[in-house]
N, C-alpha and C. Protein backbone atom coordinates (compact mmCIF):
# COMPACT_ATOMS: atom_id res chain seq x y z
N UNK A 1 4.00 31.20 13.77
CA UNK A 1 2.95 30.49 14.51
C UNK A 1 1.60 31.13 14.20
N UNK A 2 0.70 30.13 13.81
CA UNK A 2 -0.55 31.15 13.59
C UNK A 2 -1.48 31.57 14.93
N UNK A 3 -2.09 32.55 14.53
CA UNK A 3 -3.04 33.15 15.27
C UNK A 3 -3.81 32.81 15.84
N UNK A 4 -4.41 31.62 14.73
CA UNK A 4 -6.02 31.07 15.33
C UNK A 4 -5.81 29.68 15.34
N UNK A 5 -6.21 29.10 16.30
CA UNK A 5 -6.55 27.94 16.85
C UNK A 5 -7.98 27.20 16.74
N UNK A 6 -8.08 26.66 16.74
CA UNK A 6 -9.35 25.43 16.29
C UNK A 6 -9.77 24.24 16.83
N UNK A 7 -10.08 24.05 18.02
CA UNK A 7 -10.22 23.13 18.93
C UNK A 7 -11.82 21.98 18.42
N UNK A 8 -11.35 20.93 17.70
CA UNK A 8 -12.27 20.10 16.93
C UNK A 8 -12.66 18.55 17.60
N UNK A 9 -13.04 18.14 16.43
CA UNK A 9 -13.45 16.47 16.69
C UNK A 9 -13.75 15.89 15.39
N UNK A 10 -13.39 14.91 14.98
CA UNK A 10 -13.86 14.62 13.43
C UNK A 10 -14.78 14.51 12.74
N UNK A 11 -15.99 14.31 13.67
CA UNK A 11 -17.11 14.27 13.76
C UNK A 11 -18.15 14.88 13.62
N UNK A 12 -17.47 16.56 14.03
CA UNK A 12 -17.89 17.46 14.37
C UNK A 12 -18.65 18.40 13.41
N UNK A 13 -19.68 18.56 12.41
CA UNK A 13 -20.12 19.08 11.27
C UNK A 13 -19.45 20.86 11.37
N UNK A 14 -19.95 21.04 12.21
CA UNK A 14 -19.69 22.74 12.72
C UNK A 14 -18.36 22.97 12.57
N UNK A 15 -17.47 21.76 13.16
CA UNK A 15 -15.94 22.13 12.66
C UNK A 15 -15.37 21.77 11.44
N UNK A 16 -16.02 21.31 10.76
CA UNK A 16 -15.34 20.59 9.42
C UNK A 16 -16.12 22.47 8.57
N UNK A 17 -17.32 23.07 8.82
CA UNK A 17 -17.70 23.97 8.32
C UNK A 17 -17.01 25.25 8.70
N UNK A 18 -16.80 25.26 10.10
CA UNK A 18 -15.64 26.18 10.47
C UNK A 18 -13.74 26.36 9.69
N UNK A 19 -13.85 25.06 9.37
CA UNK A 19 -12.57 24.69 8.66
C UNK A 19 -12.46 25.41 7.36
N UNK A 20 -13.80 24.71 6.38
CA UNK A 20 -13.74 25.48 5.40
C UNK A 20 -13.76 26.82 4.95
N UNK A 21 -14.69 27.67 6.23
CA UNK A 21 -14.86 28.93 6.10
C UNK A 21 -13.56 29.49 5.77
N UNK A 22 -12.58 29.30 7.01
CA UNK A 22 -11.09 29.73 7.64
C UNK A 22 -10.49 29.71 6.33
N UNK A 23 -10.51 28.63 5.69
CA UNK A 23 -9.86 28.49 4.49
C UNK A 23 -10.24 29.41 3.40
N UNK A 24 -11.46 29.28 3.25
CA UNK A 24 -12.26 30.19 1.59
C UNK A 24 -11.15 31.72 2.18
N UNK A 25 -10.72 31.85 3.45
CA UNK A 25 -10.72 33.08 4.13
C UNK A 25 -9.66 33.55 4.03
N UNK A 26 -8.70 32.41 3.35
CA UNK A 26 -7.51 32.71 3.79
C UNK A 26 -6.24 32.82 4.75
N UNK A 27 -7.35 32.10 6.09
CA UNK A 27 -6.83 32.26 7.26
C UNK A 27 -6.33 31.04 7.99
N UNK A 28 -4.92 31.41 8.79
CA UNK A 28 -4.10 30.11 8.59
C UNK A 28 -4.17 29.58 9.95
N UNK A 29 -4.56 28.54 10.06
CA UNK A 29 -5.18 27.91 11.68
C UNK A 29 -4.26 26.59 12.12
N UNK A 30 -4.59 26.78 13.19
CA UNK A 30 -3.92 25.48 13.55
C UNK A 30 -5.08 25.20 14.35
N UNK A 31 -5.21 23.18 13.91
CA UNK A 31 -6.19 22.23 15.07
C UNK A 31 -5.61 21.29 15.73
N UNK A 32 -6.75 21.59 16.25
CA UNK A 32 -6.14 20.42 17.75
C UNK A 32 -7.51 19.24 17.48
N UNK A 33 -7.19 17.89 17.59
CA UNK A 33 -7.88 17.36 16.96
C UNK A 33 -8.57 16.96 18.86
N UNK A 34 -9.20 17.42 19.66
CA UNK A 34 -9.58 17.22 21.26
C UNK A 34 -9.77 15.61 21.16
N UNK A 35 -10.60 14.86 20.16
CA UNK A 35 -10.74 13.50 20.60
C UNK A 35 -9.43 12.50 20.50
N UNK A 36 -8.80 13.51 20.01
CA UNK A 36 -7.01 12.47 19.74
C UNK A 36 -6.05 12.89 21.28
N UNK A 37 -6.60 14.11 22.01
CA UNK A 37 -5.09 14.18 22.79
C UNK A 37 -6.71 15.08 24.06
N UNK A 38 -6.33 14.02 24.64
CA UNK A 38 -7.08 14.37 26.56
C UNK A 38 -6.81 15.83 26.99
N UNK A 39 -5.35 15.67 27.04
CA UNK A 39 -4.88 17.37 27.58
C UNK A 39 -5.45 18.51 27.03
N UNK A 40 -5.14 18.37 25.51
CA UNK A 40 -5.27 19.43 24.98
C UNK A 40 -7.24 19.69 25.24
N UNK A 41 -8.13 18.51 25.30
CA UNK A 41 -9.70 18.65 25.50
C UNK A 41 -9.15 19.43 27.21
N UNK A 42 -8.75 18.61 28.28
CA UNK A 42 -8.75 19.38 29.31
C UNK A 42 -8.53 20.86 29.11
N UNK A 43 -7.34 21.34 28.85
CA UNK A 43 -6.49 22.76 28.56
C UNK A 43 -8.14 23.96 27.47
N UNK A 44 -8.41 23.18 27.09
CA UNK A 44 -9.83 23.72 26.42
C UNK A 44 -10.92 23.88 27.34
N UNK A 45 -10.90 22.77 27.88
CA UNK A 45 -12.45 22.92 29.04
C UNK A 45 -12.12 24.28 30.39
N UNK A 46 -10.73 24.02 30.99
CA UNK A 46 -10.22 24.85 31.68
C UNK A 46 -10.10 26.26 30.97
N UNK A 47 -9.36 26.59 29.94
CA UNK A 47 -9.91 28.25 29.35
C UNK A 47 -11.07 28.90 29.20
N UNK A 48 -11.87 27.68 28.96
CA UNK A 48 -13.29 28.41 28.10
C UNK A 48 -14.63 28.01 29.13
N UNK A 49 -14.33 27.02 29.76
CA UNK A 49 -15.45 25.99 30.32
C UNK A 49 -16.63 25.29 29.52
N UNK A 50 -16.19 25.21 28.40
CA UNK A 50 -16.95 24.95 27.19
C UNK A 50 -16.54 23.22 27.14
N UNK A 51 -17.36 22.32 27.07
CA UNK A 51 -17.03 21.11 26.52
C UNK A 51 -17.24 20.78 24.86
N UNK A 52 -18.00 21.69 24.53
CA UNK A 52 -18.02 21.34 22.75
C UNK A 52 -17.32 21.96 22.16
N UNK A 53 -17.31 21.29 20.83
CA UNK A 53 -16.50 22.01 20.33
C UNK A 53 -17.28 22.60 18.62
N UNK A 54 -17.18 23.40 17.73
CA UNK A 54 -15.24 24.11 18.02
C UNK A 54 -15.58 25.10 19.04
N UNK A 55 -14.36 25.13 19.64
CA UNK A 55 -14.38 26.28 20.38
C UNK A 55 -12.60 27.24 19.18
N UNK A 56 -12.84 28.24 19.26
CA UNK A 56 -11.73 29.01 18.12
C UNK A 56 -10.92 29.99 19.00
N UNK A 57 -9.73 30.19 19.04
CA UNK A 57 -8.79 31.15 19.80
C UNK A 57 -8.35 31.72 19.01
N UNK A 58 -8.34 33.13 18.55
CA UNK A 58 -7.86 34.30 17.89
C UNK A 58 -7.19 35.23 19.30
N UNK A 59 -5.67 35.13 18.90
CA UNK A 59 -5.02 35.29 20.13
C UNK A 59 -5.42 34.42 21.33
N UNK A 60 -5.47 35.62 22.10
CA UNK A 60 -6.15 35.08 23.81
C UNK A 60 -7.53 34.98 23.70
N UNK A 61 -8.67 35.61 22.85
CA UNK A 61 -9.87 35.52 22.62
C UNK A 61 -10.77 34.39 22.06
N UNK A 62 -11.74 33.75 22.85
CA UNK A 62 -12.29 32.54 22.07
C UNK A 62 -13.50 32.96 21.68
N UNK A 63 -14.01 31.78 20.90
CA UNK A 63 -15.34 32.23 20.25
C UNK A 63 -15.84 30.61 20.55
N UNK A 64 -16.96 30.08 21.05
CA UNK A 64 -17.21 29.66 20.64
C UNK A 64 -18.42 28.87 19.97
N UNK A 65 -18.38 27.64 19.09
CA UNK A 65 -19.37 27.45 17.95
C UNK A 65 -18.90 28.56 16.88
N UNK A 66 -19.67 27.81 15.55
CA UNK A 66 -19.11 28.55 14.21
C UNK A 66 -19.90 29.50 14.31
N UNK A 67 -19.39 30.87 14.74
CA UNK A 67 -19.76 32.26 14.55
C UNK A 67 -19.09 33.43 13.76
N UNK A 68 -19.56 33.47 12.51
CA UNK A 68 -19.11 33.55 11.59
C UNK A 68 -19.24 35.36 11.64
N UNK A 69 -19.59 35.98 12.15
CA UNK A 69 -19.36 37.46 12.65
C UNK A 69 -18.66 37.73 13.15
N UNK A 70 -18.22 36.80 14.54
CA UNK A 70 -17.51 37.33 15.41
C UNK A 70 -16.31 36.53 14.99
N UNK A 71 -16.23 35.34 14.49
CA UNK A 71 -14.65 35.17 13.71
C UNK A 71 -13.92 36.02 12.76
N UNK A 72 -14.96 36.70 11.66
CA UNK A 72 -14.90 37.85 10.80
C UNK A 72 -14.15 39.12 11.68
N UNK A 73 -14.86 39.38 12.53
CA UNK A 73 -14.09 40.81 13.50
C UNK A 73 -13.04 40.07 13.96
N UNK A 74 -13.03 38.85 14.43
CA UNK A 74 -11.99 38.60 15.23
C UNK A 74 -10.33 38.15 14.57
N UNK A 75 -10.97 37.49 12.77
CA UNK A 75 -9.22 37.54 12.41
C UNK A 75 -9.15 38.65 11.92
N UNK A 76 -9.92 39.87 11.30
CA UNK A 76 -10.25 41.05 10.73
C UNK A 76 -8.77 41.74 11.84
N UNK A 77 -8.80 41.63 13.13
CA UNK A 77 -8.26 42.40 13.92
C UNK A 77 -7.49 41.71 14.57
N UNK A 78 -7.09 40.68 14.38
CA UNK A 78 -5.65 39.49 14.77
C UNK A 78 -4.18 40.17 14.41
């Protein structure tokens, strides 16, 4: 099961750029596509209180928006 999680929208420029980063990175993610499944947007708003997205889960830790430092430390130490 991977590590990091990716809470998106298709729409979303920041997550389609977050996507690619993850990738150039090597790093193996799983998304949740939020505008396809209600729960999973609820289950997001309730962890983080964040309504945009991406919001990113490395473990129990979120980040969110594409923050490309603190994703760096954060799969760095996954």
């Amino acid at each position: 099961m991977s590590k990091v999680t990716i809470y998106t929208t298709p729409t979303c420029a920041f997550c389609h750029a977050e996507k690619q980063w993850l990738e150039k990175k090597g790093v193996d993610f799983k998304e949740i596509d939020v505008s396809q499944d209600p729960e999973a947007a609820r289950e997001m708003v309730q962890k983080t209180g964040q309504m945009g997205v991406p919001v990113t889960f490395v473990g129990d830790d979120f980040i969110v928006g594409f923050d490309q430092a603190r994703l760096e430390e954060a799969v760095k130490n996954a």
